[in-house]
C-alpha atoms as a PDB file:
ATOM      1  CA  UNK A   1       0.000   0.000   0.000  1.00  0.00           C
ATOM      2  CA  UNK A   2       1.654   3.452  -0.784  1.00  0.00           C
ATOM      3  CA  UNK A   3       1.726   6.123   1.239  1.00  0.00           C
ATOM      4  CA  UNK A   4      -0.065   7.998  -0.461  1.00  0.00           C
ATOM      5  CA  UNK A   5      -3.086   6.188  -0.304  1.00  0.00           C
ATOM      6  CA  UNK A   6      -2.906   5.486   3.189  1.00  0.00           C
ATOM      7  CA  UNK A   7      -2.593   9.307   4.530  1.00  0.00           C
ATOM      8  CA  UNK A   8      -4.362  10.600   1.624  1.00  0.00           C
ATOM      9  CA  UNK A   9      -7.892  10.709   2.405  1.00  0.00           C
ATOM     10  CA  UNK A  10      -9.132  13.777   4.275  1.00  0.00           C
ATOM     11  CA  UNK A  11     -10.987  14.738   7.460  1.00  0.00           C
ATOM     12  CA  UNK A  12     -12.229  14.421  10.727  1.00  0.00           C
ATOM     13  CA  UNK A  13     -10.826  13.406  14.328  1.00  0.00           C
ATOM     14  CA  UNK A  14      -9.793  11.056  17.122  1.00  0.00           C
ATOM     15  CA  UNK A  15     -11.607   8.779  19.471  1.00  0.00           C
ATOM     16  CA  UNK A  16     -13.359   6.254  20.253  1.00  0.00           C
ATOM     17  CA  UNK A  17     -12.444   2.956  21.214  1.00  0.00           C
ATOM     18  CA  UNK A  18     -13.929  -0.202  19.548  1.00  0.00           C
ATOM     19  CA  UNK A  19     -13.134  -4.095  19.378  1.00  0.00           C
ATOM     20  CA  UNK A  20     -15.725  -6.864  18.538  1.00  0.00           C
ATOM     21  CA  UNK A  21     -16.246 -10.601  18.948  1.00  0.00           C
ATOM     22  CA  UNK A  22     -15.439 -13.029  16.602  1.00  0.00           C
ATOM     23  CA  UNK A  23     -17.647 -13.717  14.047  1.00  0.00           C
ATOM     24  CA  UNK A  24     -19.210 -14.716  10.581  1.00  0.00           C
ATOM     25  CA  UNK A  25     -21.811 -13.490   7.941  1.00  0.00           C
ATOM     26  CA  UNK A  26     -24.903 -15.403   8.555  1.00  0.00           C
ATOM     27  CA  UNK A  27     -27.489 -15.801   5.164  1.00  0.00           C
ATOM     28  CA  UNK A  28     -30.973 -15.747   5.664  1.00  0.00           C
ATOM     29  CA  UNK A  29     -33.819 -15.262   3.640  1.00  0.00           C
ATOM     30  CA  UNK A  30     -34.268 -12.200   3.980  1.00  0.00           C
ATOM     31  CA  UNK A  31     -30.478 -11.600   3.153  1.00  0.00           C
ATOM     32  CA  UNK A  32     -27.150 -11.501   3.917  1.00  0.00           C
ATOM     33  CA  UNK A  33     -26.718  -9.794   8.052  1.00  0.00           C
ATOM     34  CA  UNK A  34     -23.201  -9.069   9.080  1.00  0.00           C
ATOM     35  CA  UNK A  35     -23.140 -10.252  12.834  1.00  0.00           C
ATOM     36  CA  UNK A  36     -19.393  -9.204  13.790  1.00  0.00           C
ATOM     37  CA  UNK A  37     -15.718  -9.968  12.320  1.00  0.00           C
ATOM     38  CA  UNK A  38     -12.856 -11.008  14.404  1.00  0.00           C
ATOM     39  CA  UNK A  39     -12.361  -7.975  16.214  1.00  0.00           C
ATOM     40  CA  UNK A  40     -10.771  -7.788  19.922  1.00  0.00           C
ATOM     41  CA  UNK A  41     -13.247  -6.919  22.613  1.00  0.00           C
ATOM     42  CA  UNK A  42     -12.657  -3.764  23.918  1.00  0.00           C
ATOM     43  CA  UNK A  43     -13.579  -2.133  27.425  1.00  0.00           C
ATOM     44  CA  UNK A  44     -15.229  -5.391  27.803  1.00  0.00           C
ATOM     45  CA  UNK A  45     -17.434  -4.404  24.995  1.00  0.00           C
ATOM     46  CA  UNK A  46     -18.270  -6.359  21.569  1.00  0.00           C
ATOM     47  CA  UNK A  47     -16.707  -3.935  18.552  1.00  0.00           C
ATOM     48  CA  UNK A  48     -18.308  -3.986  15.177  1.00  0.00           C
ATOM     49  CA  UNK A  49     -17.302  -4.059  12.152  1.00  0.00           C
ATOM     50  CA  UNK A  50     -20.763  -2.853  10.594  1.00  0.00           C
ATOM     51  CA  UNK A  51     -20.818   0.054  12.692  1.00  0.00           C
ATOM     52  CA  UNK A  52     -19.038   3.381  12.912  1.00  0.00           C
ATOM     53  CA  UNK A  53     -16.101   4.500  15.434  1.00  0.00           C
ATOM     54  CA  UNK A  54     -18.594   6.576  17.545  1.00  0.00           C
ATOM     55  CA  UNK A  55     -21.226   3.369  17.430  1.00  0.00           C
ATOM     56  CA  UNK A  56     -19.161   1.431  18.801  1.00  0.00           C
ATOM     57  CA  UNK A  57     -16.797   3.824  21.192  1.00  0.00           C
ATOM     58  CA  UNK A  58     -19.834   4.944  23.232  1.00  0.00           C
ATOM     59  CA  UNK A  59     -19.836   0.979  24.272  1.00  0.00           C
ATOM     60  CA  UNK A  60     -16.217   0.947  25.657  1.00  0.00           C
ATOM     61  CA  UNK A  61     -15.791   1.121  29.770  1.00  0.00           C
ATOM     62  CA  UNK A  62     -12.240   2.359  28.782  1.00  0.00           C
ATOM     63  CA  UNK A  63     -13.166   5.308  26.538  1.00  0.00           C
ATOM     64  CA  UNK A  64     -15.424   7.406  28.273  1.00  0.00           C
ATOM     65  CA  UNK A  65     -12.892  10.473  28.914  1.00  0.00           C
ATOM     66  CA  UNK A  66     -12.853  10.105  25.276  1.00  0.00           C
ATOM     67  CA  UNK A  67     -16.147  10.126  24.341  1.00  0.00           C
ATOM     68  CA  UNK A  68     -16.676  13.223  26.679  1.00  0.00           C
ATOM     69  CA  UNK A  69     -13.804  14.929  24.708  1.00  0.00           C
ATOM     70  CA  UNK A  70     -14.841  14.464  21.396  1.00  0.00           C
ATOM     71  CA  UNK A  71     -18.433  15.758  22.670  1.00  0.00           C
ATOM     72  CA  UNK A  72     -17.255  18.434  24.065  1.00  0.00           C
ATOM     73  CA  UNK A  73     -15.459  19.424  20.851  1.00  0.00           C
ATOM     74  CA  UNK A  74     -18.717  18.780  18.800  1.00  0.00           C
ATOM     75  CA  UNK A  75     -16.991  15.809  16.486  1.00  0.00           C
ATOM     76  CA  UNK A  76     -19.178  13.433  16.644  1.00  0.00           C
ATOM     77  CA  UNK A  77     -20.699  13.696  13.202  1.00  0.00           C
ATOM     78  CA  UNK A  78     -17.422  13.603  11.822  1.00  0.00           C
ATOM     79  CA  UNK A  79     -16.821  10.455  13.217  1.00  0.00           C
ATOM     80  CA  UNK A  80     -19.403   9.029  12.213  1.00  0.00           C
ATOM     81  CA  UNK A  81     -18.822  10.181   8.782  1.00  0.00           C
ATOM     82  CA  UNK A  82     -17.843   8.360   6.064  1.00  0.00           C
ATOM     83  CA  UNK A  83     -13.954   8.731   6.624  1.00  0.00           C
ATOM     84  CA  UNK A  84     -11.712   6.663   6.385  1.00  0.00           C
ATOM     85  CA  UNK A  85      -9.976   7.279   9.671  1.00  0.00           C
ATOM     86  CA  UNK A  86      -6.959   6.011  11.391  1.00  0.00           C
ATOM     87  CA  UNK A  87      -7.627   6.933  15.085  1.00  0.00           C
ATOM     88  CA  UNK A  88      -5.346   6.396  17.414  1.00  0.00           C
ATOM     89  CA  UNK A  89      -7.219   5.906  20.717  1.00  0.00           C
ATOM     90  CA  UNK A  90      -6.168   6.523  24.548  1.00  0.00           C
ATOM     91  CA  UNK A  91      -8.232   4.974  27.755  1.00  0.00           C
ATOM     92  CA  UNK A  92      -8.960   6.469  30.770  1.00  0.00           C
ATOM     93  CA  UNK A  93      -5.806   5.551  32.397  1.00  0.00           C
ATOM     94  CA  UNK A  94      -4.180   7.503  29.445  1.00  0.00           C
ATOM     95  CA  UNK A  95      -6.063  10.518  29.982  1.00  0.00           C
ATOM     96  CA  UNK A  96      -5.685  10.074  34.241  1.00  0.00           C
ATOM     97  CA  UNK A  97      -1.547  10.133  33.682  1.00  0.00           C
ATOM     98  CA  UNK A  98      -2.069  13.369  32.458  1.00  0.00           C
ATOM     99  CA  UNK A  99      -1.162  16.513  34.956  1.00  0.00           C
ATOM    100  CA  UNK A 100      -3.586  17.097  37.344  1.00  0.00           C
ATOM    101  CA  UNK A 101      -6.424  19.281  35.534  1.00  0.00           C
ATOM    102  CA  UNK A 102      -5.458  19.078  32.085  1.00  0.00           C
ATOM    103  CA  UNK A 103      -8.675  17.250  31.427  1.00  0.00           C
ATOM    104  CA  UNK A 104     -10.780  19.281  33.380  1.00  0.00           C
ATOM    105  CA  UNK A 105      -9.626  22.443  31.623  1.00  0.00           C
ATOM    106  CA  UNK A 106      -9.400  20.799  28.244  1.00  0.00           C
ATOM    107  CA  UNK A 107     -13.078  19.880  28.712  1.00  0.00           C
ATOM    108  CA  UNK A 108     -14.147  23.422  29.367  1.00  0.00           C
ATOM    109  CA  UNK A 109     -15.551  25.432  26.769  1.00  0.00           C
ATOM    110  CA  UNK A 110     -13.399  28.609  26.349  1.00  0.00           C
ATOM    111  CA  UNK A 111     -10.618  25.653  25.347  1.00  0.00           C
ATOM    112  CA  UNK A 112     -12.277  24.307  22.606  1.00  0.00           C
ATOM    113  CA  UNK A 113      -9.997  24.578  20.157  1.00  0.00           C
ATOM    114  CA  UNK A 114      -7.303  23.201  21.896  1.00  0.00           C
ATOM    115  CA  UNK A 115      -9.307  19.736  22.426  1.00  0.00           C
ATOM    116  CA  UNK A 116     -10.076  19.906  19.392  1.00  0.00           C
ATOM    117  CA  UNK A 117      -5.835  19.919  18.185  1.00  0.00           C
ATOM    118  CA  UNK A 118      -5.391  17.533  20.579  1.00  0.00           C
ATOM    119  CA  UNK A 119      -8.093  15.178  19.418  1.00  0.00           C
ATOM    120  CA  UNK A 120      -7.221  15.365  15.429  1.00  0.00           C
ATOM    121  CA  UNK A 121      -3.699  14.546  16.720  1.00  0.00           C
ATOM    122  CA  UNK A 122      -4.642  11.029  17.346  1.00  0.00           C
ATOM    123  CA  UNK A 123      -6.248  10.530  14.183  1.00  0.00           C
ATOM    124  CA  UNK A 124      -4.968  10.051  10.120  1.00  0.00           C
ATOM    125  CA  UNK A 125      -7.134  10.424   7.556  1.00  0.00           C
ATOM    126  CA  UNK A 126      -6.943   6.941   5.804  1.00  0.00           C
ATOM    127  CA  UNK A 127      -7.487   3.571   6.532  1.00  0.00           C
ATOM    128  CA  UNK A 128      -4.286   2.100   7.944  1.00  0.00           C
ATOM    129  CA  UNK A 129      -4.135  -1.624   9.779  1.00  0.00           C
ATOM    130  CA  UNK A 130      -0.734  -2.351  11.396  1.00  0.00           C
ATOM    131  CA  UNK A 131       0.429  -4.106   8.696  1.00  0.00           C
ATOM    132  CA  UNK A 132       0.265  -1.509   6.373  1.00  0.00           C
ATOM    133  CA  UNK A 133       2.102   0.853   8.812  1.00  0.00           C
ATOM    134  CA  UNK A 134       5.247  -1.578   9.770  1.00  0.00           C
ATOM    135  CA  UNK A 135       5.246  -1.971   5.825  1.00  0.00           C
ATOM    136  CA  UNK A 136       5.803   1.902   5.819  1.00  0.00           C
ATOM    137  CA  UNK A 137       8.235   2.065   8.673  1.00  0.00           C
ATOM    138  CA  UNK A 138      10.449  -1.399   6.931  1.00  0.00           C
ATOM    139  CA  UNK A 139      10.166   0.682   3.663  1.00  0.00           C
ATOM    140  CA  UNK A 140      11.779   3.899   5.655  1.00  0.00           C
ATOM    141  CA  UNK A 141      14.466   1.809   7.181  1.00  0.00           C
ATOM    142  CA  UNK A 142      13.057   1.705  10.756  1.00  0.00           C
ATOM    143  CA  UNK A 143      10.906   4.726  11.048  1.00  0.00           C
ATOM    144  CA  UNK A 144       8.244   6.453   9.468  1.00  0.00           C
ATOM    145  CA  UNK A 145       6.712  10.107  10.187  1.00  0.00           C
ATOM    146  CA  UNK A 146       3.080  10.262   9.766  1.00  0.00           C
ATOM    147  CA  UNK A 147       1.103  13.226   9.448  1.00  0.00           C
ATOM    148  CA  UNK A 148      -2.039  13.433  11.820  1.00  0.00           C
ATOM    149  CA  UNK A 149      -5.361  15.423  10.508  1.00  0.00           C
ATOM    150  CA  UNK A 150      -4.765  17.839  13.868  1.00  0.00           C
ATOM    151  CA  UNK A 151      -1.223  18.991  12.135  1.00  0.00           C
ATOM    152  CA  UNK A 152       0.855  16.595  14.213  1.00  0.00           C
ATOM    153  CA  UNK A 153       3.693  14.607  13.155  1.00  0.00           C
ATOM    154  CA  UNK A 154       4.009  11.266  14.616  1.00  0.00           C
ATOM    155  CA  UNK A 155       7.054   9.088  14.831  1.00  0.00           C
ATOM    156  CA  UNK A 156       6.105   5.746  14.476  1.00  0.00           C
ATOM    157  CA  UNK A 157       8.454   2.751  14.925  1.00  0.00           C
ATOM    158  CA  UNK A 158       7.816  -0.774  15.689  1.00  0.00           C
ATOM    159  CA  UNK A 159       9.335  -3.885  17.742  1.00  0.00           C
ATOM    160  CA  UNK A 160       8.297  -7.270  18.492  1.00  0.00           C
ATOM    161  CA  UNK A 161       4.633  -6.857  16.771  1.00  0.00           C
ATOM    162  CA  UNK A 162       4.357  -3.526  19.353  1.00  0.00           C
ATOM    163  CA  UNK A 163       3.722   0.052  16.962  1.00  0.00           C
ATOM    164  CA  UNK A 164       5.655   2.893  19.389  1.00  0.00           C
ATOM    165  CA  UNK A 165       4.334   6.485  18.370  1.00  0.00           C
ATOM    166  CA  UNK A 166       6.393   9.435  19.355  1.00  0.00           C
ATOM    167  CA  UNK A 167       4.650  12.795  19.522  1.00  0.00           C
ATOM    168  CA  UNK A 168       6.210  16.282  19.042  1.00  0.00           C
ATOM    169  CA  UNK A 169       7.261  16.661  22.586  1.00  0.00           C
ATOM    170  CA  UNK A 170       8.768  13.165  22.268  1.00  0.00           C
ATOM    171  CA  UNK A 171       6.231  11.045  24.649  1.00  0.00           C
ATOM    172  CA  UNK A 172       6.584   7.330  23.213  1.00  0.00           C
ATOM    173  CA  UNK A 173       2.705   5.867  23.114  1.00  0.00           C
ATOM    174  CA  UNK A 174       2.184   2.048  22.756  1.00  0.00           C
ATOM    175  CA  UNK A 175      -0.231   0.993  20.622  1.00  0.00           C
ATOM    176  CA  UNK A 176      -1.970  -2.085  22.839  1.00  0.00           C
ATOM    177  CA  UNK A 177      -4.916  -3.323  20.881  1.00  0.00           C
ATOM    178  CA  UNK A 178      -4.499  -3.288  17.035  1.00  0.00           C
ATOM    179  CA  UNK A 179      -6.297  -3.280  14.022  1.00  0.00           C
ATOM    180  CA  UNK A 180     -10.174  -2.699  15.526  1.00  0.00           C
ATOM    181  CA  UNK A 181     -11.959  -2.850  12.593  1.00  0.00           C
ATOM    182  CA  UNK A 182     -14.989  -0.062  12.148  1.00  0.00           C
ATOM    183  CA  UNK A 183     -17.399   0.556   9.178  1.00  0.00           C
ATOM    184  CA  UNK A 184     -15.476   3.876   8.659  1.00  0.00           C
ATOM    185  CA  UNK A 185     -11.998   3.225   9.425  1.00  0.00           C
ATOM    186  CA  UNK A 186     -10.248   1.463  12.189  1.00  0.00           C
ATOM    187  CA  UNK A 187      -8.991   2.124  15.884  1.00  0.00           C
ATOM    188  CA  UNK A 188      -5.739   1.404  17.726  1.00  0.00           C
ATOM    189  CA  UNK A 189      -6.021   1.423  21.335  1.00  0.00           C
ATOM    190  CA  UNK A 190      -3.374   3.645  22.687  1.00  0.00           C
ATOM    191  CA  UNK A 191      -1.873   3.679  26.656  1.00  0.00           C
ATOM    192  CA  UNK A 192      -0.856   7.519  26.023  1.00  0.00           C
ATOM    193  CA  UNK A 193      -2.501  11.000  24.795  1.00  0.00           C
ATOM    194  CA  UNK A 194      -0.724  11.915  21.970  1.00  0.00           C
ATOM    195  CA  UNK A 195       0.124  15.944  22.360  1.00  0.00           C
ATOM    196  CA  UNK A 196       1.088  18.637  19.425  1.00  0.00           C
ATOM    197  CA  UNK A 197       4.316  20.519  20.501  1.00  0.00           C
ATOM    198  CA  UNK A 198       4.174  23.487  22.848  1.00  0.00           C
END
């Protein structure tokens, strides 16, 4: 897959999480009904593959700072747009390691736009599984800068099966659950909040 392709669809922002049970296409008579695909479970919730980031993201135990954020930055009809979208997404314990009140004052509405940078940081306007991006990172000779729809450039790297992100003010984020499948895209579970450069 070139790189071109996979960062060069357009729009929208960050969130959600998402995972799903495995699963199979069942026929009926009535027709074809997609049930689930083999996606993980995530925040102890069934992810699926028919449904959108923010369908399924709303479900997640380990999202809801998340889902608050992208509320309160009034992108949830992007997400649940068309896309496709990369998002690269960070639980609660993410958003807790934060310094005390960054969330808080994020969240508040005078700081909108800032939430909303920080949110399109986490997100890449294609459709990007981890395969495709350790194919980018082997083709760069270890490392491979990818361009976030907030502005942001991310270093990603890789090691044994593990994608490592580096944001601008060089915080290394593990990717911990890969290659969630959504209707519009796909999510990577993150263990950090990715943040644009001071």
């Amino acid at each position: 897959m070139t790189y071109a392709r996979i960062l060069g669809a357009t729009a929208a922002i960050c969130l959600g999480a998402t995972a799903a049970v495995a699963g199979t296409n069942t026929s009926t008579e009535t027709g074809t009904q997609m049930i689930a695909t083999s996606n993980p479970m995530v925040g102890g919730a069934a992810m699926f593959a028919d449904k959108n980031i923010v369908e399924n993201a709303v479900n997640s135990a380990d999202h809801t700072t998340l889902v608050a954020a992208v509320k309160a930055a009034g992108l949830v009809s992007t997400l649940q747009g068309e896309g496709p979208f990369t998002v690269f997404a960070p639980t609660n314990a993410a958003f807790a390691a934060l310094p005390e009140g960054t969330v808080e004052t994020l969240l508040k509405p005078e700081n909108k736009e800032m939430l909303t940078k920080v949110l399109t940081c986490h997100v890449v306007g294609a459709d990007a599984m981890s395969g495709d991006i350790m194919g980018m990172i082997d083709d760069d000779g270890g490392s491979h800068m990818v361009p976030t729809l907030g502005g942001c450039m991310l270093k990603a790297t890789y090691g044994d099966g593990t994608i490592t992100l580096e944001d601008e003010r060089g915080q290394m984020i593990h990717v911990t659950i890969a290659d969630v499948k959504q209707s519009n895209g796909v999510i990577h579970v993150v263990d950090g909040v990715i943040l644009p450069a001071e």
